[in-house]
Protein backbone atom coordinates (compact mmCIF):
# COMPACT_ATOMS: atom_id res chain seq x y z
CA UNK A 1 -9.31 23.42 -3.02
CA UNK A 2 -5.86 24.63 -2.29
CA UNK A 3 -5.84 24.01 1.30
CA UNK A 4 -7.30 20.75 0.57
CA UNK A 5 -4.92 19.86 -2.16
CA UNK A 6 -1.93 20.84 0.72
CA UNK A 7 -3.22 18.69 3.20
CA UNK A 8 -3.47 15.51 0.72
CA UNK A 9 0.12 16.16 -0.33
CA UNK A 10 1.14 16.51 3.08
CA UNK A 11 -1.08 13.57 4.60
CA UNK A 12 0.14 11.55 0.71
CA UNK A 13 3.49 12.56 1.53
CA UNK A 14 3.78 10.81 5.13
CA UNK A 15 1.18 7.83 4.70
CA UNK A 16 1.60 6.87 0.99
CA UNK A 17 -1.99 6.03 -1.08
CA UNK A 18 -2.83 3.42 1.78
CA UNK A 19 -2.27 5.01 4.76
CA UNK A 20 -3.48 8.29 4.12
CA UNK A 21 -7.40 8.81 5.26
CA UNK A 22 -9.85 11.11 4.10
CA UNK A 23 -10.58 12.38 8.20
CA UNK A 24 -6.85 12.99 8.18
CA UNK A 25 -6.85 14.90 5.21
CA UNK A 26 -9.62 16.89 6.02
CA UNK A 27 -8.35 17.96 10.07
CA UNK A 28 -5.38 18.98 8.00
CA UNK A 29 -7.14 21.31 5.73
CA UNK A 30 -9.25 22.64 8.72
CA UNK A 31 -12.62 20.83 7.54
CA UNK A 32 -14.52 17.97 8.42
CA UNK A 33 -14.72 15.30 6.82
CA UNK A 34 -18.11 16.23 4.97
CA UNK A 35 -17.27 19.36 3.96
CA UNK A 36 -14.08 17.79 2.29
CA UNK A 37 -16.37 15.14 -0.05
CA UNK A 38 -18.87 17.99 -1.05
CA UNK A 39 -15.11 19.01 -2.92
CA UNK A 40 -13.97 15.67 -4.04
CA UNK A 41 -15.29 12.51 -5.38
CA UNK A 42 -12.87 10.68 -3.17
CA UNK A 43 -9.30 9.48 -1.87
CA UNK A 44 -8.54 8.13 -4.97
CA UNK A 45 -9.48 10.88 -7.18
CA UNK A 46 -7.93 13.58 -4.97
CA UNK A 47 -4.55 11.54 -4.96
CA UNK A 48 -5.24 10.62 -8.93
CA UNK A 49 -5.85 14.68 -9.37
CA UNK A 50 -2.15 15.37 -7.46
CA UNK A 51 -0.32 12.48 -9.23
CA UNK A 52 -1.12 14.28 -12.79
CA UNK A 53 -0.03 17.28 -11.48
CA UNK A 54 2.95 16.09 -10.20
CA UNK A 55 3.75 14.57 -13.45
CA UNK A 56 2.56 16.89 -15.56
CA UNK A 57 4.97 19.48 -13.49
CA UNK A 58 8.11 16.59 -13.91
CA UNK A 59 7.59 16.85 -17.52
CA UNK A 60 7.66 20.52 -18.11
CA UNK A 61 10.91 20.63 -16.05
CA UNK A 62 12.33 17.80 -18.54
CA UNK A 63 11.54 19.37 -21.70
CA UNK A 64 15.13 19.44 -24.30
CA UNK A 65 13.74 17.91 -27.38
CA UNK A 66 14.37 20.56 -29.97
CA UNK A 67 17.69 18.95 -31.58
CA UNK A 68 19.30 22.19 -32.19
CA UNK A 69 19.69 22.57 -28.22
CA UNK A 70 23.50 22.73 -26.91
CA UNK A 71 23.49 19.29 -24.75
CA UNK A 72 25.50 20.94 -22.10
CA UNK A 73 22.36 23.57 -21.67
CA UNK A 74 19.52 21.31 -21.89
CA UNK A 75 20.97 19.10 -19.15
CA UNK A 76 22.25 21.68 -17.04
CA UNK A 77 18.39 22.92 -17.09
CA UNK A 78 17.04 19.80 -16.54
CA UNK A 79 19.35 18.70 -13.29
CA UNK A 80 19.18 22.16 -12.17
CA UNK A 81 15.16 22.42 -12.41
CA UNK A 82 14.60 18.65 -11.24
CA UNK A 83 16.93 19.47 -8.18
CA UNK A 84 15.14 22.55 -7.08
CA UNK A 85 12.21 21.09 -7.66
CA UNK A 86 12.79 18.52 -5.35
CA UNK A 87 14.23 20.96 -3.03
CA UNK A 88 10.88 23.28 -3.06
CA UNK A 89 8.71 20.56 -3.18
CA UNK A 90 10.07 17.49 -1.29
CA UNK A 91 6.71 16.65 -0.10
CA UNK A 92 5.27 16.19 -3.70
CA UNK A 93 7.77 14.29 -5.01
CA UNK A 94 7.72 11.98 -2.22
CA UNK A 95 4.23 10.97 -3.13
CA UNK A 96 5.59 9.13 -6.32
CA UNK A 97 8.72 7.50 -4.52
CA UNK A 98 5.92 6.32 -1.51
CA UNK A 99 3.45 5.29 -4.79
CA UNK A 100 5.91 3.05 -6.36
CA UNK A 101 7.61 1.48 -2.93
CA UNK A 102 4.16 0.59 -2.74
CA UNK A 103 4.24 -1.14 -6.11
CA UNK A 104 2.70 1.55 -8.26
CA UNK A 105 -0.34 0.55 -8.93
CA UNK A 106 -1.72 3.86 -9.10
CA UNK A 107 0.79 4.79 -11.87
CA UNK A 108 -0.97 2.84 -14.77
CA UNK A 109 -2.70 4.88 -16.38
CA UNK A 110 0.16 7.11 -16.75
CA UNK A 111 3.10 5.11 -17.64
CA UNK A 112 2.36 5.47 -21.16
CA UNK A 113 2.26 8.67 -21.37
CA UNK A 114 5.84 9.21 -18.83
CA UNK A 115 7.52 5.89 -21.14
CA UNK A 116 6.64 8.51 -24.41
CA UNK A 117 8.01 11.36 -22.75
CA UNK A 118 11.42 9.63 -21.74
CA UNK A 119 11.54 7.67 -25.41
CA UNK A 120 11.69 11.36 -26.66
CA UNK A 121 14.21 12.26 -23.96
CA UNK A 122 16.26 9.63 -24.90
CA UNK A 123 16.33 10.22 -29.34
CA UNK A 124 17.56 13.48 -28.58
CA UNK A 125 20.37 12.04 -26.03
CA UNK A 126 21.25 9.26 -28.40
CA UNK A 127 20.91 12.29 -31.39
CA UNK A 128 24.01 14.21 -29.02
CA UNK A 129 25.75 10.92 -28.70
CA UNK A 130 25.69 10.02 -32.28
CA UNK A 131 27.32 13.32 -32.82
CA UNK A 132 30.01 12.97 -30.70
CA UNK A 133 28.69 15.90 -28.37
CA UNK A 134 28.51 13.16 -25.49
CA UNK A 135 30.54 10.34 -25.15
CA UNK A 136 28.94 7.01 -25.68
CA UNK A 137 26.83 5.58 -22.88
CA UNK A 138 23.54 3.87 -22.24
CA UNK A 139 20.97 7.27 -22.50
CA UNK A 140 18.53 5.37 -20.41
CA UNK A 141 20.68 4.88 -18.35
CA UNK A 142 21.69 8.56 -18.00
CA UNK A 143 18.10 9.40 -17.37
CA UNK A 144 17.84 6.79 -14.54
CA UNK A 145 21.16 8.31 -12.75
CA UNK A 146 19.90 12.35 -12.82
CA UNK A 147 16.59 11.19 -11.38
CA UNK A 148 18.35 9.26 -8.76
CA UNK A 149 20.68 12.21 -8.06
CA UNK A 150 17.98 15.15 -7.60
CA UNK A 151 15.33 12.68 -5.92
CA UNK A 152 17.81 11.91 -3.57
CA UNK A 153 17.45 15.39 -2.21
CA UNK A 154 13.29 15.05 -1.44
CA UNK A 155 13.29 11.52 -0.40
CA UNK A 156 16.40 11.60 1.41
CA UNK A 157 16.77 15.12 2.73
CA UNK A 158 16.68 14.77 6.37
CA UNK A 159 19.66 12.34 5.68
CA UNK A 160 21.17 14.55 3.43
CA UNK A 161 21.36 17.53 5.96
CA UNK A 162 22.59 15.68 8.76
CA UNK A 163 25.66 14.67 6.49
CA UNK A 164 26.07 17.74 5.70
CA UNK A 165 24.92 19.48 9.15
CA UNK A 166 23.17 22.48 7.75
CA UNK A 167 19.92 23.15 6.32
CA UNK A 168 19.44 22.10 2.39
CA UNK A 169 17.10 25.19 1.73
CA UNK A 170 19.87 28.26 1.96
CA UNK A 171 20.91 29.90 -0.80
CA UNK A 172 24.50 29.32 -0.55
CA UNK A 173 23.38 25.41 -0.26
CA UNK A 174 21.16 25.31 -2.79
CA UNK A 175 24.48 26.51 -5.27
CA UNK A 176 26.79 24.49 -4.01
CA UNK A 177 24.48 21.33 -4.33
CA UNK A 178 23.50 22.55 -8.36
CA UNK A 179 26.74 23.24 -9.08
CA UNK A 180 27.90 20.29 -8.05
CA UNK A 181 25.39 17.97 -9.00
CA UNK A 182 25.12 19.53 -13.16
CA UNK A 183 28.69 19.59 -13.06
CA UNK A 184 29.24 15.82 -12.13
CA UNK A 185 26.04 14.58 -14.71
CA UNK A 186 28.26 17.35 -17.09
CA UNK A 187 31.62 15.42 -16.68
CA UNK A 188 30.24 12.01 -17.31
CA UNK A 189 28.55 12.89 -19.98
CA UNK A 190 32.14 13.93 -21.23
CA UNK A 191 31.62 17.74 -21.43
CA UNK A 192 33.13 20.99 -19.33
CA UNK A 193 30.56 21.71 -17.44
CA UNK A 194 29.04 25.48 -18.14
CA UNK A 195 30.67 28.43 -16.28
């Protein structure tokens, strides 16, 4: 199931939902195509089965609501795991940006469960702001701008390291681009960023 659940992400990845073919998926994963259905029900379970792992994974990596957490921490973790997440995994996280260019259909069943998720993201954001720990802003909006920053870096990476003309994946990269990154969200948030 591993191999086969790399060469959907893969296959996913490139084609999107539509494109994507069970023969493909299955050359991939070194099978043929009916030794991959004795393991899967089908396309659209397979790419159901990756899309809840994907978001399952998104929403461990997201996790700050205790309301005791220092804001500067929490969102430090959060850019800094959502970034090298996106780094590790560019492939996976491509396979939501490709599902919702695509106009998301796929995504229905889950958007209640990511729209909790945020709306508890966002009390303990608003919590911070009513505190004065962050300066005022639109929290769901704040949200919005960190996923746009780190997804930049798997949907836009072969962009990203011609700009830069090296290789996103070394170590000394990887730093710079976290520091950077938590350090901006940090500032416009209104708070030093951690040292």
């Amino acid at each position: 199931m591993a191999a086969i659940q790399d060469a959907a992400i893969i296959e996913f990845s490139q084609q999107g939902f539509t494109g994507a073919s069970t023969q493909a998926i299955a050359e991939r994963a070194g099978l043929t195509k009916s030794q991959l259905h004795y393991y899967i029900d089908g396309k659209e379970s397979l790419f159901d089965q990756i899309l809840s792992h994907l978001l399952d994974t998104w929403a461990e990596l997201s996790e700050f609501d205790e309301h005791h957490v220092d804001p500067a921490k929490a969102l430090t973790r959060y850019v800094r795991r959502k970034l090298e997440f996106s780094l590790d995994q560019p492939e996976l996280s491509r396979i939501f940006t490709t599902e919702m260019l695509s106009g998301g259909h796929r995504l229905q069943r889950h958007w209640p469960r990511m729209i909790e998720l945020c709306e508890r993201k966002l009390a303990v954001i608003d919590g911070w702001i009513a505190a004065g720990k962050l300066v005022p802003m639109n929290s769901r909006l704040l949200l919005m701008h960190i996923w746009a920053l780190t997804q930049y870096y798997a949907d836009y990476a072969l962009q990203a390291e011609k700009m830069l003309g090296a290789p996103l994946d070394t170590p000394p990269r990887r730093a710079e681009l976290i520091d950077e990154l938590t350090a901006f969200v940090l500032r416009g948030c209104g708070i030093a960023p951690l040292r």
